[in-house]
Every structure is written in C-alpha cells, then in structure tokens.
PDB file of N, CA and C in Angstrom:
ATOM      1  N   UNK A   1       0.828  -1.172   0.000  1.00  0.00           N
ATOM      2  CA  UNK A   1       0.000   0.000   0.000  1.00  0.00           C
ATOM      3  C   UNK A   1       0.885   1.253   0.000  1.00  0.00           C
ATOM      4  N   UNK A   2       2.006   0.878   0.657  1.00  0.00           N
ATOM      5  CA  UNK A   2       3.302   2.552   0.649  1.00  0.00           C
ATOM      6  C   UNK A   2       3.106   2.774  -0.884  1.00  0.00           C
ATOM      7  N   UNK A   3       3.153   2.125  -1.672  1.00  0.00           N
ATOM      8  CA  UNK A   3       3.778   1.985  -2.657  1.00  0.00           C
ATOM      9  C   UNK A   3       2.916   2.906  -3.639  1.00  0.00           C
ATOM     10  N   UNK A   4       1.149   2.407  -3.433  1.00  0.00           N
ATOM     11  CA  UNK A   4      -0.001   2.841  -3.750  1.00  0.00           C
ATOM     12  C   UNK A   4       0.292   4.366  -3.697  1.00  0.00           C
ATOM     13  N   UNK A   5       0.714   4.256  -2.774  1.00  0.00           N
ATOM     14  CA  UNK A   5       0.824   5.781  -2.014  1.00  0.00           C
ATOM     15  C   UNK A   5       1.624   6.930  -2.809  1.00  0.00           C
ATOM     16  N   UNK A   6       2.772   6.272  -2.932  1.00  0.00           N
ATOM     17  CA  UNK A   6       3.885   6.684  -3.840  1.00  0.00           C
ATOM     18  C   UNK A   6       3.234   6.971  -5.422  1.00  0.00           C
ATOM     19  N   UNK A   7       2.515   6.046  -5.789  1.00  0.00           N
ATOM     20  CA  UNK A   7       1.770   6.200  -7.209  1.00  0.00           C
ATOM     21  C   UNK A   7       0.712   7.028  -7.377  1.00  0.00           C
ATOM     22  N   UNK A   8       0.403   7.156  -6.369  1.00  0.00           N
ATOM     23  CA  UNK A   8      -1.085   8.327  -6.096  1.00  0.00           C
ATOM     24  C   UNK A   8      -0.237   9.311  -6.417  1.00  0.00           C
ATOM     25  N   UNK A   9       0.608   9.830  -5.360  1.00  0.00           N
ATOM     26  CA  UNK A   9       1.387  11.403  -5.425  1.00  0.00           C
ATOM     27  C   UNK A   9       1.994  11.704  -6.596  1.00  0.00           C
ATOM     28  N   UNK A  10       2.539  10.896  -7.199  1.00  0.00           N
ATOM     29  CA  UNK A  10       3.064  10.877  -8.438  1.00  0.00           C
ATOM     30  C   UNK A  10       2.389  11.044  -9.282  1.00  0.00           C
ATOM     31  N   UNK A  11       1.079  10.429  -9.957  1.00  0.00           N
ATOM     32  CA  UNK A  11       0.593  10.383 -10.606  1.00  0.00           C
ATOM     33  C   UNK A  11      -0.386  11.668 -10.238  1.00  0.00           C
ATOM     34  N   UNK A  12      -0.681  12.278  -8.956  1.00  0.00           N
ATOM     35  CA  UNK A  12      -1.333  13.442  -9.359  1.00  0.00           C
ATOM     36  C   UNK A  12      -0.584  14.818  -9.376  1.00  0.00           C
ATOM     37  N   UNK A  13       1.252  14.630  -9.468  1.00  0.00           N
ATOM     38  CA  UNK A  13       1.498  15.622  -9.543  1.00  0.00           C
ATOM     39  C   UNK A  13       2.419  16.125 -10.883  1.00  0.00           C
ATOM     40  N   UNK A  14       2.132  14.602 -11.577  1.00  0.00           N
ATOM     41  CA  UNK A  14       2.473  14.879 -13.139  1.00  0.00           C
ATOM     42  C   UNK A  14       1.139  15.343 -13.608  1.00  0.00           C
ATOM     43  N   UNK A  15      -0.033  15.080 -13.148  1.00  0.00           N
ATOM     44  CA  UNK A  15      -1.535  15.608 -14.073  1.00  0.00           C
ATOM     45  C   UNK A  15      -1.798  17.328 -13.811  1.00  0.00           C
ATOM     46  N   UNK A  16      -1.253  17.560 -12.748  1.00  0.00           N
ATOM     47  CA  UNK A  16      -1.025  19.267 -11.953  1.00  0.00           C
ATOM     48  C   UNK A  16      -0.485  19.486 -13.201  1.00  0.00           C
ATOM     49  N   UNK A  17       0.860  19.376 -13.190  1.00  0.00           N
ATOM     50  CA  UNK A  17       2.019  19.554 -14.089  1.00  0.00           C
ATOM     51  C   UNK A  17       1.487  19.937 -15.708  1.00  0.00           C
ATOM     52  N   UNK A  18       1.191  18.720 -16.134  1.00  0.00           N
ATOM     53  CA  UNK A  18       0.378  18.288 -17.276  1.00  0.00           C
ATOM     54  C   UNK A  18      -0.947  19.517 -17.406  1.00  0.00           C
ATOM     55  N   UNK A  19      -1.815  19.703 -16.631  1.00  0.00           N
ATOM     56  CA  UNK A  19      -2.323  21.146 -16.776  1.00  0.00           C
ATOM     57  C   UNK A  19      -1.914  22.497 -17.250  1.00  0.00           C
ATOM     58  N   UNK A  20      -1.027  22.672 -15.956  1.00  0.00           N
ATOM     59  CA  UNK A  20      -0.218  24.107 -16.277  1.00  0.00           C
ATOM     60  C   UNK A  20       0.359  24.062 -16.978  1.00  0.00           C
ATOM     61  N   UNK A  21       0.779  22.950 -17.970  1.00  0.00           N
ATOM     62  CA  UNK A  21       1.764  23.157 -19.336  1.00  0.00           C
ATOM     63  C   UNK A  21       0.703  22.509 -19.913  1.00  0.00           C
ATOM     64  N   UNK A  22      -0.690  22.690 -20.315  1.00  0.00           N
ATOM     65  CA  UNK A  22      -1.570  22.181 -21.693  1.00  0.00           C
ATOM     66  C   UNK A  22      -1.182  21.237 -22.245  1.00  0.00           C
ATOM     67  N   UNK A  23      -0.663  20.189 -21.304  1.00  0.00           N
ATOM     68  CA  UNK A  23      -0.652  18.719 -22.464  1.00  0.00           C
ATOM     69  C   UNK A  23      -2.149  17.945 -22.060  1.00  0.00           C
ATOM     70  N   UNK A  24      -3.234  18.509 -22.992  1.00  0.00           N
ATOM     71  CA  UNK A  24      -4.807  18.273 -23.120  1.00  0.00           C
ATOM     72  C   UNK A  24      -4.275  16.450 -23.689  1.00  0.00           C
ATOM     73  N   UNK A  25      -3.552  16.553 -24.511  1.00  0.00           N
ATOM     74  CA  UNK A  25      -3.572  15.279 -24.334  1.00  0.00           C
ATOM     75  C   UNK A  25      -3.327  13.900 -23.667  1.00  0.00           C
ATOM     76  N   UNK A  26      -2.504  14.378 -22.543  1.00  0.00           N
ATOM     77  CA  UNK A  26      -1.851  13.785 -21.723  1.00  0.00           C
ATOM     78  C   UNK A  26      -2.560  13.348 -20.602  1.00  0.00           C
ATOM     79  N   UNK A  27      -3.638  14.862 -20.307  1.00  0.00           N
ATOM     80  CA  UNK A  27      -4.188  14.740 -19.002  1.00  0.00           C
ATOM     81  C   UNK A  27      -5.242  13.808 -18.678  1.00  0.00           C
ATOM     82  N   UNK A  28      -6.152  13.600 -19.641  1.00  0.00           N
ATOM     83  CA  UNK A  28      -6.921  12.494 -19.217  1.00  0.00           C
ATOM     84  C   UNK A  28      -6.290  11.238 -18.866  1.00  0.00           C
ATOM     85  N   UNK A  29      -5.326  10.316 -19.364  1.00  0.00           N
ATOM     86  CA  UNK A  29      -4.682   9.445 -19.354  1.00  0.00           C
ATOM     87  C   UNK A  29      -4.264   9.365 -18.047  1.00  0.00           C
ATOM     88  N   UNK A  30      -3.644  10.452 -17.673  1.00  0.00           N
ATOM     89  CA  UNK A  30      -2.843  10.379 -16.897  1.00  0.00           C
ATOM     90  C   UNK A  30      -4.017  10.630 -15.321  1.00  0.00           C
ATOM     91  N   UNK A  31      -5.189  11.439 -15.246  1.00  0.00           N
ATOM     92  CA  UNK A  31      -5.907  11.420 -14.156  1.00  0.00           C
ATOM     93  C   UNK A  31      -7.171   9.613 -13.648  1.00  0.00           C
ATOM     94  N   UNK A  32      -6.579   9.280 -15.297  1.00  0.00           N
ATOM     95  CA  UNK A  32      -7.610   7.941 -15.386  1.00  0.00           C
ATOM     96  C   UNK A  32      -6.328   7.034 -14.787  1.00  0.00           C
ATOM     97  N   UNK A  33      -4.865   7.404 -14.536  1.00  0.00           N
ATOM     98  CA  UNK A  33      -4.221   5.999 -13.824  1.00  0.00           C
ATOM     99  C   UNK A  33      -4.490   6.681 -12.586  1.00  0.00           C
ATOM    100  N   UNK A  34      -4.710   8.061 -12.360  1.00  0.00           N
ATOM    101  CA  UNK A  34      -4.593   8.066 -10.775  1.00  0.00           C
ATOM    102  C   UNK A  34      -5.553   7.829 -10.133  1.00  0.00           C
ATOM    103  N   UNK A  35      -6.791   7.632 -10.926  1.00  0.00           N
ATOM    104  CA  UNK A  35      -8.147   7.409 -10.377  1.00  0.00           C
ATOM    105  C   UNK A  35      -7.860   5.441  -9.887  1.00  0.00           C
ATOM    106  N   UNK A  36      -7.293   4.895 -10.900  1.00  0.00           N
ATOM    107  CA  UNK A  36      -7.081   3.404 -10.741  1.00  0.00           C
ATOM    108  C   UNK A  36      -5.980   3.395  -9.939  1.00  0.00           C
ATOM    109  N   UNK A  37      -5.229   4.161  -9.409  1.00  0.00           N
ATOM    110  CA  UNK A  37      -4.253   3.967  -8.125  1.00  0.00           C
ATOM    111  C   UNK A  37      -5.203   4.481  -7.210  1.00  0.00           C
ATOM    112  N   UNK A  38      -5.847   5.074  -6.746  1.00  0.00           N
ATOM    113  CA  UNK A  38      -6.385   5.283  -5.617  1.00  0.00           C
ATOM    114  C   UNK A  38      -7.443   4.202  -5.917  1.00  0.00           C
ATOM    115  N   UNK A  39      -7.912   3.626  -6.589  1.00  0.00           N
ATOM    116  CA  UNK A  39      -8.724   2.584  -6.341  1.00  0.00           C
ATOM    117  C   UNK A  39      -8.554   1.179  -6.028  1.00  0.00           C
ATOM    118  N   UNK A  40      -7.127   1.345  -6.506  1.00  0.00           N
ATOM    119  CA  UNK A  40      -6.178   0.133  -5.865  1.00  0.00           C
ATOM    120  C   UNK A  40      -6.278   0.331  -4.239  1.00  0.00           C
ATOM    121  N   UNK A  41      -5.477   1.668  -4.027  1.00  0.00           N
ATOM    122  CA  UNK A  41      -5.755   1.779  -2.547  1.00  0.00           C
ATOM    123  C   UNK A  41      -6.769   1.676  -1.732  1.00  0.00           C
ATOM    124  N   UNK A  42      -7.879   1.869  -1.921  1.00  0.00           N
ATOM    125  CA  UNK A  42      -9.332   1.367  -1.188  1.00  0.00           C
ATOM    126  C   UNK A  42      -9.237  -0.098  -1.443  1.00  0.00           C
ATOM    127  N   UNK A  43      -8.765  -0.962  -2.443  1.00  0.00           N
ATOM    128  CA  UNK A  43      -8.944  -2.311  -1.848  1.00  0.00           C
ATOM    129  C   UNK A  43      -8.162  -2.495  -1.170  1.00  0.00           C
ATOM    130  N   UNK A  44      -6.785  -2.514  -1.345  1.00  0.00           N
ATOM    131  CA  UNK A  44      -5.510  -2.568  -0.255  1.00  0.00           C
ATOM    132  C   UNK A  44      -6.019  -2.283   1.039  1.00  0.00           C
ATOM    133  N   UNK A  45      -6.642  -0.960   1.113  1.00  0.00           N
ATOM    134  CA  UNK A  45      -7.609  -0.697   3.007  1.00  0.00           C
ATOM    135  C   UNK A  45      -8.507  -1.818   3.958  1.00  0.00           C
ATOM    136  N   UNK A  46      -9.669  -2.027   2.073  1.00  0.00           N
ATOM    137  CA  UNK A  46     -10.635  -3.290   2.847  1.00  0.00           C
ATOM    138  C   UNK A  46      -9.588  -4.449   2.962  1.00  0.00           C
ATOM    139  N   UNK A  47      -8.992  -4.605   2.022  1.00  0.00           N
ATOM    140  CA  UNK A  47      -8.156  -6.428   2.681  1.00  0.00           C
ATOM    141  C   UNK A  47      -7.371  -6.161   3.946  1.00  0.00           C
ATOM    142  N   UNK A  48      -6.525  -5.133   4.468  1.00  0.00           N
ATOM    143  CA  UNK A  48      -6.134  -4.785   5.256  1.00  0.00           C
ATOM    144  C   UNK A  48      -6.836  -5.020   6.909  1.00  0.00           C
ATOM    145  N   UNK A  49      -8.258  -3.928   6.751  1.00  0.00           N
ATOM    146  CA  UNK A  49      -9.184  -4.231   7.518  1.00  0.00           C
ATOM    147  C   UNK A  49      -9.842  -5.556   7.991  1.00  0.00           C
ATOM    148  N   UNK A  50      -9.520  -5.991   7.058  1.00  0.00           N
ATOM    149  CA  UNK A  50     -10.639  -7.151   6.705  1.00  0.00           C
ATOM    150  C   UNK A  50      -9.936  -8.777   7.702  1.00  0.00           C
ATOM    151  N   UNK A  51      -9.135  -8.570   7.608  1.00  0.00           N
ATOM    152  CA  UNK A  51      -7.651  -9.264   8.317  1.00  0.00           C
ATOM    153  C   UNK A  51      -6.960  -9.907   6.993  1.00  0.00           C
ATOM    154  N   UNK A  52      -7.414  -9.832   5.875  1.00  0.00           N
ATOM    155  CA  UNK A  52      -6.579 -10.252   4.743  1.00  0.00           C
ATOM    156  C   UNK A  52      -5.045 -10.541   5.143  1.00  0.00           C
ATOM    157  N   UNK A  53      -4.197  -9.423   5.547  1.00  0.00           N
ATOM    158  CA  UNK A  53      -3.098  -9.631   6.197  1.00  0.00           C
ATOM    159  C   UNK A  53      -2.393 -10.793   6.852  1.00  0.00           C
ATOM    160  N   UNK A  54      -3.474 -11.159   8.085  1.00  0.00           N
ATOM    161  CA  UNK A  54      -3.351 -11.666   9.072  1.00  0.00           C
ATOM    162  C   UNK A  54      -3.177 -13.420   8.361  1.00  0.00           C
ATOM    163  N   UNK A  55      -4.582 -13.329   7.266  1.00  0.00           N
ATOM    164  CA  UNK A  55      -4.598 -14.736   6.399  1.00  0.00           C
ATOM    165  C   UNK A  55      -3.204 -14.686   5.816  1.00  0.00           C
ATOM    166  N   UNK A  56      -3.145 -14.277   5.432  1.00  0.00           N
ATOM    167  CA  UNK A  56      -1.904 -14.509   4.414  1.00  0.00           C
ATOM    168  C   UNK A  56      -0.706 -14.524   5.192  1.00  0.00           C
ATOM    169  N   UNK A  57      -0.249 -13.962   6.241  1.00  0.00           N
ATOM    170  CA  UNK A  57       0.844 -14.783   7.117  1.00  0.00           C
ATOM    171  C   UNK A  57       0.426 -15.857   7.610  1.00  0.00           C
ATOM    172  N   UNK A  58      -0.726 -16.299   8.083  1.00  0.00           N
ATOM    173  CA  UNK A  58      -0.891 -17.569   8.558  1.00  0.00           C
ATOM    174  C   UNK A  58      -0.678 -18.675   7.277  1.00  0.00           C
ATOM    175  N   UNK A  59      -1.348 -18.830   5.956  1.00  0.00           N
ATOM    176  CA  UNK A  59      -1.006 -19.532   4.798  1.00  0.00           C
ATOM    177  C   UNK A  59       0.548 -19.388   4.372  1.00  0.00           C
ATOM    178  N   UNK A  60       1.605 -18.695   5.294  1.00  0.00           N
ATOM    179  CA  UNK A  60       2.507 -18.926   4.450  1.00  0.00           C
ATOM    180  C   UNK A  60       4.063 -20.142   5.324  1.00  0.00           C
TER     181      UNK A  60
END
C-alpha cells in the first residue's frame, strides 16, 4: 500500500504539471491511472481491515 501511495502522489502531480503546461492530451490518461491507483488503494484498506493480512501470514 506505501507503494499505492507513492503512485497516487506521483501520478497526481504529473496531471497538476500536465495542466499548467496544456498537455490536453496527456491529461486524461494520466488522471484515469490516478483514479485506478487510488482505487487500488481502497482495496488494499478493505483487505487490510478485513484481516486479509493476518490470512496470508498464517497460509505462508
């Protein structure tokens, strides 16, 4: 999930970027991966919550 994290910030601060310099073409692309990184991150939360975690050290 750090990682998620790392891809969120990134990815919304090349689409900032990508604004203030008019790459119209760029920007959708680029706000549609950050929408699918933060949606990564809400599942990463529920499995987290969920004890997903907890399973998966015990199976290993």
């Amino acid at each position: 999930q750090k990682v998620e994290h790392y891809e969120i910030a990134s990815y919304g601060t090349i689409a900032a970027l990508a604004k203030q310099l008019g790459y119209k073409d760029a920007l959708p692309l680029l706000l549609e991966t950050l929408q699918e990184e933060k949606a990564t991150d809400e599942k990463l939360t529920i499995l987290a919550k969920s004890g997903g975690n907890a399973k998966a050290v015990q199976a290993a």
